[in-house]
Protein backbone atom coordinates (compact mmCIF):
# COMPACT_ATOMS: atom_id res chain seq x y z
CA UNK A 1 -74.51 64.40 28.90
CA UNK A 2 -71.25 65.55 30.63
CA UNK A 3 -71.53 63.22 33.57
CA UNK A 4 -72.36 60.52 30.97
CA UNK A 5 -69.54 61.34 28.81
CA UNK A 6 -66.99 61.37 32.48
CA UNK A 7 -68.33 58.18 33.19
CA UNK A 8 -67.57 56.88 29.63
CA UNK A 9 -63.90 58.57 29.46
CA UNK A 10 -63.34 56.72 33.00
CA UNK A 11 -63.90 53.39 31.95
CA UNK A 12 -61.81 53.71 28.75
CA UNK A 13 -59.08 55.09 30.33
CA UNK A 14 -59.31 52.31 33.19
CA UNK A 15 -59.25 49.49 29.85
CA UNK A 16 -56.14 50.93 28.50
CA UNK A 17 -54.78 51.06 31.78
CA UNK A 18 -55.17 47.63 32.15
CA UNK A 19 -54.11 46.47 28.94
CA UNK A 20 -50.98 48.25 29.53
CA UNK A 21 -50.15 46.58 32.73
CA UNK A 22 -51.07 43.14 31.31
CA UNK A 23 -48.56 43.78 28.56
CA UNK A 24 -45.51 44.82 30.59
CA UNK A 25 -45.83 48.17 30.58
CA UNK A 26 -42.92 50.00 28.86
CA UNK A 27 -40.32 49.40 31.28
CA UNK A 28 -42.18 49.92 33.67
CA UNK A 29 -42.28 46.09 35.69
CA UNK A 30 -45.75 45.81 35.75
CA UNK A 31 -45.59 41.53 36.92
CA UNK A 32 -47.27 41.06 33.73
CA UNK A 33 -47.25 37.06 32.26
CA UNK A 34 -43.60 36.27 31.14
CA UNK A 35 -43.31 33.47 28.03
CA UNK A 36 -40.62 30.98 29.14
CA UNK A 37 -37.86 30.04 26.57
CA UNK A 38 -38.13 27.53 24.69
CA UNK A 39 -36.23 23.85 25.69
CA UNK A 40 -32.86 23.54 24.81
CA UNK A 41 -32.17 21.39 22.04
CA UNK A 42 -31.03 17.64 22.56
CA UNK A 43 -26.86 17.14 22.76
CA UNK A 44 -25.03 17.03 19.31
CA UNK A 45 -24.20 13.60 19.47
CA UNK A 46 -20.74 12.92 19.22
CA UNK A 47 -18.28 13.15 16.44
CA UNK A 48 -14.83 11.79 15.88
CA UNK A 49 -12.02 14.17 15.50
CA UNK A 50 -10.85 12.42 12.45
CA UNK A 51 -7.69 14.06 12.22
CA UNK A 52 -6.63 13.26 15.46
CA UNK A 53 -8.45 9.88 15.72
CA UNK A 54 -8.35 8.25 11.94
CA UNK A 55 -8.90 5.23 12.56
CA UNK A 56 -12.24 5.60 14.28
CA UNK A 57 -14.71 3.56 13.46
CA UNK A 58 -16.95 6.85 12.12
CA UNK A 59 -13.80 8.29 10.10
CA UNK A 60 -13.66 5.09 7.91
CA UNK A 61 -15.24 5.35 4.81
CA UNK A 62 -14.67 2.01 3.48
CA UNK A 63 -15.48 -1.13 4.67
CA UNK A 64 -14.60 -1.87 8.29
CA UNK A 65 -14.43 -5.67 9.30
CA UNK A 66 -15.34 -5.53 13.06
CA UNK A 67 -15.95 -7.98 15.71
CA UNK A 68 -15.79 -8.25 19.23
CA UNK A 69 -17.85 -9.47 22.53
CA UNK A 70 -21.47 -10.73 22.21
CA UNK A 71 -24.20 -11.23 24.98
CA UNK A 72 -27.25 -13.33 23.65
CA UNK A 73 -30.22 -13.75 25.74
CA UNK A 74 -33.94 -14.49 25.18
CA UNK A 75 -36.96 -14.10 27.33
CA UNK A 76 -36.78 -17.53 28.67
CA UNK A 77 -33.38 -16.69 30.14
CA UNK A 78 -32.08 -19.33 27.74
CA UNK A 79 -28.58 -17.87 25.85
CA UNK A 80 -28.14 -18.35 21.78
CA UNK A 81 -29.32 -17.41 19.06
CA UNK A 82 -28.40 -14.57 16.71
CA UNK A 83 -24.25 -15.46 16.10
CA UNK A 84 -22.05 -13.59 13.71
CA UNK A 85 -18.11 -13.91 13.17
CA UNK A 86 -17.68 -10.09 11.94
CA UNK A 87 -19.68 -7.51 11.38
CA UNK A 88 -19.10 -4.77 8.22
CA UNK A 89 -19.52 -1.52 8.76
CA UNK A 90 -19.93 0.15 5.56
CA UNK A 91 -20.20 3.88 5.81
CA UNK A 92 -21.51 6.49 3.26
CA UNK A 93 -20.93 10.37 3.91
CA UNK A 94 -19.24 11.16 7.43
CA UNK A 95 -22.23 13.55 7.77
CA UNK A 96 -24.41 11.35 7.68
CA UNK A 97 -25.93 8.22 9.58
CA UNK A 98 -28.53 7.55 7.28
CA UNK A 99 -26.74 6.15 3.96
CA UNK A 100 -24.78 3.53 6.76
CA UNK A 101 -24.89 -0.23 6.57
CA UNK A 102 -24.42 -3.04 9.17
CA UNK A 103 -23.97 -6.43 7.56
CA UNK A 104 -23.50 -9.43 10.06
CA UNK A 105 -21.62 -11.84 8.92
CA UNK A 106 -21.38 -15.67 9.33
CA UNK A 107 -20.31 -18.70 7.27
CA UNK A 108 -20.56 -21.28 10.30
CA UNK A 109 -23.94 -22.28 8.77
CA UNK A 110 -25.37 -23.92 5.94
CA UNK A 111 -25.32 -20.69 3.67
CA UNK A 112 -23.29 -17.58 4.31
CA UNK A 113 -25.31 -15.42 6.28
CA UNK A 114 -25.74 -12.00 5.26
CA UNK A 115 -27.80 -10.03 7.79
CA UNK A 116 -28.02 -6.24 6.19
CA UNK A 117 -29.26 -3.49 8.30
CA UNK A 118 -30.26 -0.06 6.30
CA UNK A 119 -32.38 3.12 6.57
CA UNK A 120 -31.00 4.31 10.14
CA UNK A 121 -32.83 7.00 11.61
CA UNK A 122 -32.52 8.53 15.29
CA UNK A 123 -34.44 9.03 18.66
CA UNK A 124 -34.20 8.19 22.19
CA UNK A 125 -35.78 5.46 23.91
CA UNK A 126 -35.87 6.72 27.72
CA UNK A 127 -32.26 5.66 28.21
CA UNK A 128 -30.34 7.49 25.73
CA UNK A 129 -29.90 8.61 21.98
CA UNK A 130 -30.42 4.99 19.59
CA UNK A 131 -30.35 5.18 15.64
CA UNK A 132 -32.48 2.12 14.66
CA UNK A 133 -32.32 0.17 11.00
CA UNK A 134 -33.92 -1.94 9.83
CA UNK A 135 -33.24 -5.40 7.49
CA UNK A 136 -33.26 -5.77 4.25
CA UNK A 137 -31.79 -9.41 3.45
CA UNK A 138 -30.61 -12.40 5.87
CA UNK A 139 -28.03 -14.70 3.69
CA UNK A 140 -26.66 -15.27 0.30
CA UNK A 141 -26.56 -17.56 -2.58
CA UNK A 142 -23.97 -20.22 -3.41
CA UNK A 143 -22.67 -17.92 -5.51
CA UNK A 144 -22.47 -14.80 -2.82
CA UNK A 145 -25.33 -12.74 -4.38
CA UNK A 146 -27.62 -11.37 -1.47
CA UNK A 147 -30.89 -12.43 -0.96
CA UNK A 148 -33.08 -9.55 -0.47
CA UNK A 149 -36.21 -10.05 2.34
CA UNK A 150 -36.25 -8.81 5.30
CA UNK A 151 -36.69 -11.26 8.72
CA UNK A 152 -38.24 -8.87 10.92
CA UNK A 153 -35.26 -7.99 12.96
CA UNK A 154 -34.35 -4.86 13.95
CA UNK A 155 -30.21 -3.14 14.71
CA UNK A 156 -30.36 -0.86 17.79
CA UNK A 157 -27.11 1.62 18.01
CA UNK A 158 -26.11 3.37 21.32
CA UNK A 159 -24.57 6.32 22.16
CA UNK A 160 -23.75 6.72 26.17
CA UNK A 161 -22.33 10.24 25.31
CA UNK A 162 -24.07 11.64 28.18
CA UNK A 163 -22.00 9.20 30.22
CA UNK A 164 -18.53 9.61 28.55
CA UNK A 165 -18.83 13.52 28.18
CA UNK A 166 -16.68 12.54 24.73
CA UNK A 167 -18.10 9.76 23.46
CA UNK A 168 -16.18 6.05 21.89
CA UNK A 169 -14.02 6.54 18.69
CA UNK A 170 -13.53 2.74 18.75
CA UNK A 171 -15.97 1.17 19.88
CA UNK A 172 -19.68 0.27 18.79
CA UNK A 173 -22.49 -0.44 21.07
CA UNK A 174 -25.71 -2.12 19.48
CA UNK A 175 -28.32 -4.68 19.82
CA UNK A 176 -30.31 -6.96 17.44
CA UNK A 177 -33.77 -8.16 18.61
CA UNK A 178 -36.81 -9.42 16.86
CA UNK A 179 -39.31 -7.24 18.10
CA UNK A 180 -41.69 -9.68 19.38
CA UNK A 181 -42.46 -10.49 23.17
CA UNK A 182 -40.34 -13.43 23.44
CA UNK A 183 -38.06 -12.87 20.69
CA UNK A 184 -34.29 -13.22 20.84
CA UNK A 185 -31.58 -9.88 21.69
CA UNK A 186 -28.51 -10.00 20.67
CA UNK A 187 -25.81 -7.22 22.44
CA UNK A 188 -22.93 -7.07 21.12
CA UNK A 189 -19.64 -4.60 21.43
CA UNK A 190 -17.71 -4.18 18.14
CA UNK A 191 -14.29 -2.25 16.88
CA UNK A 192 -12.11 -3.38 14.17
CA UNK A 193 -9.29 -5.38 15.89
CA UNK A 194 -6.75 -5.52 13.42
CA UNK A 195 -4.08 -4.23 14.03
CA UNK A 196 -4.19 -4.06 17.86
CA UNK A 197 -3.36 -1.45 20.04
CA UNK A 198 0.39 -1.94 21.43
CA UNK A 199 -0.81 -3.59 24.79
CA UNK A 200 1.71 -1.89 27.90
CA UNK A 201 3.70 -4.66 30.21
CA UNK A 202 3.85 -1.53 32.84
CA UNK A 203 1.40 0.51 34.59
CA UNK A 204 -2.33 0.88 35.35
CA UNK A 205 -4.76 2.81 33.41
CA UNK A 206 -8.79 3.53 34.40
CA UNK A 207 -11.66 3.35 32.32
CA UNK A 208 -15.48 4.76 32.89
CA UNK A 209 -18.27 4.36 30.30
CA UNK A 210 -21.53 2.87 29.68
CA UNK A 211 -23.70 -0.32 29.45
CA UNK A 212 -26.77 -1.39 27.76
CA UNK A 213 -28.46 -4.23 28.08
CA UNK A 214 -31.49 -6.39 29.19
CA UNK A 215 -32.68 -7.61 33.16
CA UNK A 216 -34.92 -10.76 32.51
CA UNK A 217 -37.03 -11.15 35.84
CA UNK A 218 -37.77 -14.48 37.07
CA UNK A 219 -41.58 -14.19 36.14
CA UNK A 220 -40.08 -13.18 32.23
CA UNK A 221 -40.62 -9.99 32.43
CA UNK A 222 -38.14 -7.78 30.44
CA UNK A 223 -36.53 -4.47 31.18
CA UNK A 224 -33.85 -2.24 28.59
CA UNK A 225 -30.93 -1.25 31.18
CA UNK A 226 -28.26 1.38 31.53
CA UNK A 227 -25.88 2.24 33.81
CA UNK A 228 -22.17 3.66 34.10
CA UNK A 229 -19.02 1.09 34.80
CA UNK A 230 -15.75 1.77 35.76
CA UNK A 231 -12.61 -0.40 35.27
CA UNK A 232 -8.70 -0.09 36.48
CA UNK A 233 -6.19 -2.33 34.31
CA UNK A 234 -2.84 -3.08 35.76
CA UNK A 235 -1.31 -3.75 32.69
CA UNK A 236 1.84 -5.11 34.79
CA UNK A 237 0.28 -7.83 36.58
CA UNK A 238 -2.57 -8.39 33.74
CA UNK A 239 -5.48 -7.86 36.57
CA UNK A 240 -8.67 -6.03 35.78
CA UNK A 241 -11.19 -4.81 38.16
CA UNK A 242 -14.23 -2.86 37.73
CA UNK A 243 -17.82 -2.23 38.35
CA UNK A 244 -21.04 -1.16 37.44
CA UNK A 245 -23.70 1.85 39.06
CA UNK A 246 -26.14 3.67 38.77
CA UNK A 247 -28.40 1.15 36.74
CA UNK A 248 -31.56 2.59 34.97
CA UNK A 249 -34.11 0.69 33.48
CA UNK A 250 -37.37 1.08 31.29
CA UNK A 251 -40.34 -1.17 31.03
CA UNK A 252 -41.55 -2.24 27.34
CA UNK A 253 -43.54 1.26 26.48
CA UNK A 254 -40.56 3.00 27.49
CA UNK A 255 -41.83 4.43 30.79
CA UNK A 256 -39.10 4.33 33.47
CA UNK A 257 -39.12 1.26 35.59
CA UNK A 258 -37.93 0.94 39.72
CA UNK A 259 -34.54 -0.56 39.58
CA UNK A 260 -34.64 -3.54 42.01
CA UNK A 261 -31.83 -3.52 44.54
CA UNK A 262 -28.59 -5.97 43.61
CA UNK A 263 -28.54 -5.76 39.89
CA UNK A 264 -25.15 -3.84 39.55
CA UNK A 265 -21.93 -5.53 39.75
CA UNK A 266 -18.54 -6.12 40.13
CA UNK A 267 -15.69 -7.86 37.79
CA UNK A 268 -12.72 -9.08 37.92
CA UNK A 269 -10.74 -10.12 34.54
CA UNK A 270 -7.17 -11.15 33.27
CA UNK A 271 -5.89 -9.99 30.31
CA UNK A 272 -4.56 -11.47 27.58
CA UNK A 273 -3.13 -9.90 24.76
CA UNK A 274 -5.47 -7.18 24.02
CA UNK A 275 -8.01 -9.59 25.27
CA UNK A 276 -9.66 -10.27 28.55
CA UNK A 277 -12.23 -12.49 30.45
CA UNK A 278 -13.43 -13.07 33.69
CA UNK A 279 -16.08 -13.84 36.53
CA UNK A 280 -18.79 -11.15 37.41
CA UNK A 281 -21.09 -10.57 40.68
CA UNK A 282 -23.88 -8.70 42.26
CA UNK A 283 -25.66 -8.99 45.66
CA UNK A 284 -28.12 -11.49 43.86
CA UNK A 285 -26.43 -12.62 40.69
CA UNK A 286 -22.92 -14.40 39.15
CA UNK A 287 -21.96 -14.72 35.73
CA UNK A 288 -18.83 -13.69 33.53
CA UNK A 289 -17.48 -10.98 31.42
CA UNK A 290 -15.46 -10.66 27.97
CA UNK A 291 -13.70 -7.97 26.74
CA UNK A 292 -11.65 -6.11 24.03
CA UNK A 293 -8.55 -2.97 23.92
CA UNK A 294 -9.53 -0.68 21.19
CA UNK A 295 -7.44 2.44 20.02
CA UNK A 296 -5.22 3.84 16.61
CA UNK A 297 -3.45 1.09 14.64
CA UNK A 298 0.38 0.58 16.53
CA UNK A 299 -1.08 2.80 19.32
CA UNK A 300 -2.19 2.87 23.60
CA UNK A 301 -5.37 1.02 24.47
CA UNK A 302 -7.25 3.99 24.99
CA UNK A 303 -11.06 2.48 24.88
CA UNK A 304 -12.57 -1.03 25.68
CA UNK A 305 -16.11 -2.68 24.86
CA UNK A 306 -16.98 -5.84 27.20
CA UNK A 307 -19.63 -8.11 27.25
CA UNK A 308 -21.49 -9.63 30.72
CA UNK A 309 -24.21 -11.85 31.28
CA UNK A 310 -24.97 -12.63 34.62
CA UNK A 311 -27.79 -15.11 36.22
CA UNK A 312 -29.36 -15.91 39.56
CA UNK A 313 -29.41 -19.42 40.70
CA UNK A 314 -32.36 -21.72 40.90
CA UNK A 315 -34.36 -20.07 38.23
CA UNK A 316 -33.70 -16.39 39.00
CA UNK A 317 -33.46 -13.59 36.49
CA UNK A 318 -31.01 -12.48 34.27
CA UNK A 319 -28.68 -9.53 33.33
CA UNK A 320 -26.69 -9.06 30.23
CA UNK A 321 -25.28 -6.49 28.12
CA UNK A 322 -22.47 -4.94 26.53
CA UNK A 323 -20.26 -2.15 27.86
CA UNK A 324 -18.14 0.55 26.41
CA UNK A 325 -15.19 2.32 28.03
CA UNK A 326 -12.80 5.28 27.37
CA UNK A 327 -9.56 5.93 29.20
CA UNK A 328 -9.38 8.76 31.45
């Protein structure tokens, strides 16, 4: 009975002994298994000082009548399609992305067109943050009432954050695409322009942001793109130069894609009033790009938003986009 009882005693106490050393021991660094933290949580996206910056595009509570440079491509490498001569920016609480609305704008056609994006919600699509909304009418009547139905389309806002470390004040990035496989994108760059920054005659000033936009194989095969983009303005001489690297790109389920070689660029552009165009080229492609000064009403061009669609000869792919800038 004794010996059974040692026995007995000896195996409990070698149990707790090895639940204790499992469990940490008390201090005692017993290489027990350690729970890692938990993730950090995604970047607060950013938010306009409104105070300092009023007249940012997120501080405006009423109705904000912006337009600026388009890039329209389809999956045929073909360009037109969605147009618009302004787009409204109507936002609800500052707080808030959710009670926004994007209204495109056109009366070039046969009825006024009226393209209403609502119901904005957030995510990331492999490249960066994107709140998405979706339509809710296309046009309106003869006499300007909206007709409600929605065409299938869907608004695509950017933030490049992670590449401005500060973010745009002025400056909207977006896209409009139909969601099918050969459907239409519209990129476009907007800020109100009205009334424009007071454009120097002297000095130089450099710019780094973002792009997004679209590489169109020549099999038809499409790719989402990123990448950053410097630019230097002399605004004495009216010269711009600048240039794209570091190009990303995802594949349609979102899964990052091998970035063939030659697809970033460089640009040259002249300005013109707070205006500018010019040629663009890469390794393997030429094209053009159109741009736009952003900043406070009577103030310095302190942000730009550009526009570039590029193409390779004899049937080659395609790269356009939309860009947008902050002054360092």
């Amino acid at each position: 009975m004794l010996r059974k009882c040692m026995i007995s005693c000896a195996v409990t106490a070698a149990a707790f002994m090895a639940s204790a050393c499992a469990g940490g021991g008390d201090g005692g660094g017993g290489g027990g298994v350690v729970t890692p933290p938990p993730p950090p949580p995604p970047p607060t996206p950013y938010a306009s000082n409104c105070t300092a910056t009023p007249g940012a595009l997120s501080c405006q509570s009423m109705r904000v009548d912006a337009n600026g440079p388009m890039a329209i491509i389809s999956t045929n490498g073909s360009i037109g399609g969605i147009g618009y001569e302004a787009v409204l920016i109507e936002r609800g609480e500052r707080s808030r992305v959710d009670d926004d609305s994007y209204v495109f704008w056109s009366a070039a056609g046969a009825t006024l067109m009226n393209r209403r994006y609502v119901n904005f919600a957030e995510s990331s699509d492999g490249l960066g943050r994107i709140r998405t909304g979706t339509n809710t009418s296309t046009d309106t009547d003869i006499f300007g009432n909206i007709i409600p139905g929605s065409d299938g389309t869907t608004l695509t806002l950017f933030d490049i954050t992670n590449v401005l470390q500060g973010g745009l004040d002025y400056v909207q990035l977006g896209r409009v695409s139909n969601g099918v496989s050969n459907g239409v994108q519209t990129y476009f760059a907007v800020g109100d322009p009205t009334p424009s920054p007071v454009m120097p005659t002297t000095g130089s000033a450099r710019y780094a942001g973002g792009t997004r936009g679209t590489y169109l194989t020549a099999a038809g095969v499409s790719y989402q793109t990123a990448s950053d983009i410097t630019m230097n303005a002399n605004f004495g001489t009216g010269q711009i130069t600048g240039s794209t690297t570091n190009l990303r790109m995802i594949d349609s389920n979102g899964a990052a894609a091998t970035t063939p070689a030659g697809l970033n660029f460089n640009f040259t552009a002249n300005i013109a009033g707070a205006a500018f165009n010019g040629t663009a080229s890469s390794p393997s492609m030429t094209g053009s790009v159109d741009g736009r000064f952003y900043g406070e009403p009577g103030g310095a061009p302190v942000e730009a938003g550009l526009s570039y669609s590029l193409g390779a000869a004899a049937g080659g792919g395609r790269l356009v986009g939309v860009g947008g800038l902050k002054r360092e």
